[in-house]
N, C-alpha and C. Protein backbone atom coordinates (compact mmCIF):
# COMPACT_ATOMS: atom_id res chain seq x y z
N UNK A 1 18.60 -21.27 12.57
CA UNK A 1 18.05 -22.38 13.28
C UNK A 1 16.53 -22.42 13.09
N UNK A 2 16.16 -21.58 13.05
CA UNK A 2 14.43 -21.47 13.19
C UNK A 2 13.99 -21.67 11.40
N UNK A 3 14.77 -20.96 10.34
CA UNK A 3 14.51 -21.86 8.84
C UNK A 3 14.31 -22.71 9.03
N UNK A 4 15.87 -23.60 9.74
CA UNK A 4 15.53 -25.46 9.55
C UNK A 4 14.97 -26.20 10.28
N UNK A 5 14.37 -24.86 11.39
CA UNK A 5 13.51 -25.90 11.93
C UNK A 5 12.01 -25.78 11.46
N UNK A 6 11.89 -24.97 10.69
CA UNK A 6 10.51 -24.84 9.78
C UNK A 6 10.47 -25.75 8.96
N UNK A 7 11.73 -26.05 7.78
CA UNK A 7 11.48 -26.69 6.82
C UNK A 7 11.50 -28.34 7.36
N UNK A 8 12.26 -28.24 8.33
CA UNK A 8 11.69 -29.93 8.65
C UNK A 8 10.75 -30.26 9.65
N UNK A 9 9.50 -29.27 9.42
CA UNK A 9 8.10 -29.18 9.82
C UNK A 9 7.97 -28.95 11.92
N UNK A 10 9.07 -28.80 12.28
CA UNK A 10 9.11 -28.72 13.90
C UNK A 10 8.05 -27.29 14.48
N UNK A 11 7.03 -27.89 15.57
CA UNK A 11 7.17 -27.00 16.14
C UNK A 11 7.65 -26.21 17.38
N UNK A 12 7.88 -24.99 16.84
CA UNK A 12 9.14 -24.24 17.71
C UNK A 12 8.24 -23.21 18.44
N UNK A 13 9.16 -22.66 19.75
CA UNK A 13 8.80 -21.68 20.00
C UNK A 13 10.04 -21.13 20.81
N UNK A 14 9.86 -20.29 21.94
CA UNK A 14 11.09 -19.21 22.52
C UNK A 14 10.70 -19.48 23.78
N UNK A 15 11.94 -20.09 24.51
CA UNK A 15 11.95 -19.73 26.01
C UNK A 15 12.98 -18.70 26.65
N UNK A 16 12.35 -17.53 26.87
CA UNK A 16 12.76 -16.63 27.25
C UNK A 16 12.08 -15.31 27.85
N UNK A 17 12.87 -14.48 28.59
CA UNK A 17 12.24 -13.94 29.65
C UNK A 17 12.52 -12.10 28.75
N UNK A 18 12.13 -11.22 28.99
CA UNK A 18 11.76 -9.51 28.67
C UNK A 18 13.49 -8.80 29.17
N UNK A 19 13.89 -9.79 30.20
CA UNK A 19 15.63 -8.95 30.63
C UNK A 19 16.35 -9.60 29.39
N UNK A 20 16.08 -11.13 28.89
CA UNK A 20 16.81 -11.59 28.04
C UNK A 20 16.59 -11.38 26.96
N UNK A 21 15.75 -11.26 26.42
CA UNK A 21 15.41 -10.89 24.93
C UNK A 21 15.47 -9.44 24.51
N UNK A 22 15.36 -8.52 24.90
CA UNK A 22 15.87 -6.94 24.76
C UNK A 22 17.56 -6.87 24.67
N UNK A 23 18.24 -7.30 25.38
CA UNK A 23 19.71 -7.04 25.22
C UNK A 23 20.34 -7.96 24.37
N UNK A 24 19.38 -9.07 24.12
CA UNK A 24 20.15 -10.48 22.98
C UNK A 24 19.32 -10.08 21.48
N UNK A 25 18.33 -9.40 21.13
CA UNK A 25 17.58 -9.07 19.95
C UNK A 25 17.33 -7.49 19.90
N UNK A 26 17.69 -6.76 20.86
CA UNK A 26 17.08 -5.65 20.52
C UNK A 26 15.69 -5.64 20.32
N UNK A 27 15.25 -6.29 21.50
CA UNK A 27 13.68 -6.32 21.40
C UNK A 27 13.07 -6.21 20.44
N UNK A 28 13.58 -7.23 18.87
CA UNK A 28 13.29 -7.57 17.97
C UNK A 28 11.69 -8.52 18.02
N UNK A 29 10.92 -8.13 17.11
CA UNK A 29 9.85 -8.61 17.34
C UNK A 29 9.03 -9.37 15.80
N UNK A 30 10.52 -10.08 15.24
CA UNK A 30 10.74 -11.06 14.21
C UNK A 30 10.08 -12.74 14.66
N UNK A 31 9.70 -12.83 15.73
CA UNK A 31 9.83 -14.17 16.02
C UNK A 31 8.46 -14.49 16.62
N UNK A 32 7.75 -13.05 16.83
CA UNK A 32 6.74 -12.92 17.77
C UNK A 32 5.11 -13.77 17.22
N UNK A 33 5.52 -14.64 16.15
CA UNK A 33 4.54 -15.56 15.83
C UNK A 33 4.32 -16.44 16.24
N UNK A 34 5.30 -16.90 16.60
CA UNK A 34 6.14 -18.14 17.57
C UNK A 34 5.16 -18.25 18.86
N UNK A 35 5.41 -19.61 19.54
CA UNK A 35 4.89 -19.51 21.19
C UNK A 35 5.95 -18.92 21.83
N UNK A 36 5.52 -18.32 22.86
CA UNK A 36 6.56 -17.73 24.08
C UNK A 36 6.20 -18.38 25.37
N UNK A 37 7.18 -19.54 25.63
CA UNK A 37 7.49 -19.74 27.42
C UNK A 37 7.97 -19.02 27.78
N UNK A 38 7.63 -18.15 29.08
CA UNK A 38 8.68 -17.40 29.79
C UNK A 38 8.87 -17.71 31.49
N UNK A 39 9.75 -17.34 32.21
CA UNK A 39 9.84 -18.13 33.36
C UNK A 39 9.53 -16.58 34.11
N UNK A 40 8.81 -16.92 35.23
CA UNK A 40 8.29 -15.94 36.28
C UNK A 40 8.08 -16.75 37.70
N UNK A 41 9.44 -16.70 38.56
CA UNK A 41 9.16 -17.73 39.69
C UNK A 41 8.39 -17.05 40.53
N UNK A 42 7.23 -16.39 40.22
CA UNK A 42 6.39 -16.35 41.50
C UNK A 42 5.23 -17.28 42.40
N UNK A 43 5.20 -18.42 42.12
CA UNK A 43 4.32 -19.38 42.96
C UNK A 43 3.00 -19.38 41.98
N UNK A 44 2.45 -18.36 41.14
CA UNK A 44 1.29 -18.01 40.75
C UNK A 44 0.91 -18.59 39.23
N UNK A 45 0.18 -19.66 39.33
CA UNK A 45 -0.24 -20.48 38.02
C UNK A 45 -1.00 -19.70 37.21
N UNK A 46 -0.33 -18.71 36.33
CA UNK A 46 -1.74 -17.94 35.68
C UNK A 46 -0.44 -16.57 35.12
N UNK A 47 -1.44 -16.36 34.08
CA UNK A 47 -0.69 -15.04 33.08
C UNK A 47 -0.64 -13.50 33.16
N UNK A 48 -1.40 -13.57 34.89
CA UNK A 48 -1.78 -12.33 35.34
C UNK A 48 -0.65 -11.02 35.05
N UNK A 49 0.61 -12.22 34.96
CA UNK A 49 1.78 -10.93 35.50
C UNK A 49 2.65 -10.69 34.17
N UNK A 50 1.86 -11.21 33.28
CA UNK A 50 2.94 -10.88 32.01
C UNK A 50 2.84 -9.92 31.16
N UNK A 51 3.92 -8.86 30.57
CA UNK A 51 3.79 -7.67 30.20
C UNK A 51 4.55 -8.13 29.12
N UNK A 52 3.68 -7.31 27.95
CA UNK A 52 4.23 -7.63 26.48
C UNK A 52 5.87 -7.09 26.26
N UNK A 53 6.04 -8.22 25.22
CA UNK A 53 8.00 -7.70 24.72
C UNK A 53 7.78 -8.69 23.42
N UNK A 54 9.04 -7.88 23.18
CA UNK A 54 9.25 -8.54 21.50
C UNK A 54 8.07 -9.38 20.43
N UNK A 55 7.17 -8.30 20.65
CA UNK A 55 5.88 -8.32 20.47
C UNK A 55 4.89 -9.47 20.06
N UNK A 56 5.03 -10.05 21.21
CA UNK A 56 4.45 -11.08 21.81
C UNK A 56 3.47 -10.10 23.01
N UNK A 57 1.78 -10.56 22.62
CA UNK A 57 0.93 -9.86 22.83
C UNK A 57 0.29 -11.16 24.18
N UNK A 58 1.12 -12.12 24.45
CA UNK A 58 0.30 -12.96 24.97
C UNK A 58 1.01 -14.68 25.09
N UNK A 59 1.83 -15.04 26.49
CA UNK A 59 2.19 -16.42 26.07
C UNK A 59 1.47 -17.91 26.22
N UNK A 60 2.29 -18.58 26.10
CA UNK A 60 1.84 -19.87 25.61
C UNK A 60 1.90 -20.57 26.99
N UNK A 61 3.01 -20.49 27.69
CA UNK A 61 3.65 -21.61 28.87
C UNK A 61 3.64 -20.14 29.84
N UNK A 62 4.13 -20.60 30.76
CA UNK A 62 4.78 -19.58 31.79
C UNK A 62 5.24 -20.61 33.07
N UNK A 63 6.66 -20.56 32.89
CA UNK A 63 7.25 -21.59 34.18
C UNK A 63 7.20 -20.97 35.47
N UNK A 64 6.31 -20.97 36.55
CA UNK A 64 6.44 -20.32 37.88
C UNK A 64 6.69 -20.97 39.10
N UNK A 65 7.48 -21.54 38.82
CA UNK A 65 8.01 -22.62 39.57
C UNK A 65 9.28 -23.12 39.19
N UNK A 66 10.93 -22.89 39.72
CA UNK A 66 11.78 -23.72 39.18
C UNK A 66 12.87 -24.60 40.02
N UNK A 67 12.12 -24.63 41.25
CA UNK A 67 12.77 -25.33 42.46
C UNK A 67 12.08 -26.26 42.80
N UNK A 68 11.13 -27.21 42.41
CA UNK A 68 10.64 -27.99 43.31
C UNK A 68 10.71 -29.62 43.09
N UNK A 69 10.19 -29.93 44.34
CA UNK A 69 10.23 -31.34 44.25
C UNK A 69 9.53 -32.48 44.29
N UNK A 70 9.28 -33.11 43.83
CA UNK A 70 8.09 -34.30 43.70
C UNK A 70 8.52 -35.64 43.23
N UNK A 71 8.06 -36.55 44.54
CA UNK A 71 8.54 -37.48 44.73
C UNK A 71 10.29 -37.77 44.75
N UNK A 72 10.86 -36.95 45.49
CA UNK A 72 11.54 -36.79 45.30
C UNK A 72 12.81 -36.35 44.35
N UNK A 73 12.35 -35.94 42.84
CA UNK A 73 12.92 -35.66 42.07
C UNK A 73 12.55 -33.94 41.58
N UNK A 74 13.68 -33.33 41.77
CA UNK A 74 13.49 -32.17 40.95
C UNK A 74 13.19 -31.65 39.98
N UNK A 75 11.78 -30.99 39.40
CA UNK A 75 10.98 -30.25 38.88
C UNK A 75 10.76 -28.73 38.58
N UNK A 76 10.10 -28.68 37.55
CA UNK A 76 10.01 -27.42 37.68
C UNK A 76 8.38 -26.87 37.13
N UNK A 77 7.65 -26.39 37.59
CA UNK A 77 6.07 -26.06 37.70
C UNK A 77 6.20 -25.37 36.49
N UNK A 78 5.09 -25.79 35.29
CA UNK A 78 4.49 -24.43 34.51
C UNK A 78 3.38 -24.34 34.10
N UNK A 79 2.32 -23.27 33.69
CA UNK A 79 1.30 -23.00 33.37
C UNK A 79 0.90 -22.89 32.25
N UNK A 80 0.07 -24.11 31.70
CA UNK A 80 -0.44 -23.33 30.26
C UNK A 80 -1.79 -22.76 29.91
């Protein structure tokens, strides 16, 4: 998936969290060029709390927020 999504110029990245990516890659660190969203529902807009994996030294997004609501429609908060 990530070839074809190179060759037809997309950019990609990984949403995924350090419990999921260790037991689905073997904390493979093939991809780690890539952006990394990862989700951390703690209320806290900021990258304070992120600890390197699949060697990703640093992410892109961080969703800390995945319950909320505005204007009545359900949302979900992230930080870039």
């Amino acid at each position: 998936m990530v070839d074809e999504g190179n060759k037809k110029g997309v950019h990609l990245g990984f949403y995924t969290s350090s419990s999921q990516w260790s037991p689905i890659t073997g904390n493979s660190n093939k991809f780690s060029s890539y952006d990394l969203w990862y989700p951390h529902y703690d209320s806290n807009p900021s990258f304070s709390d992120f600890s390197s994996f699949g060697g990703w030294t640093s992410p892109a997004i961080k969703q800390y927020v995945g319950d909320a609501s505005q204007c009545g429609v359900g949302v979900d908060k992230n930080f870039y």
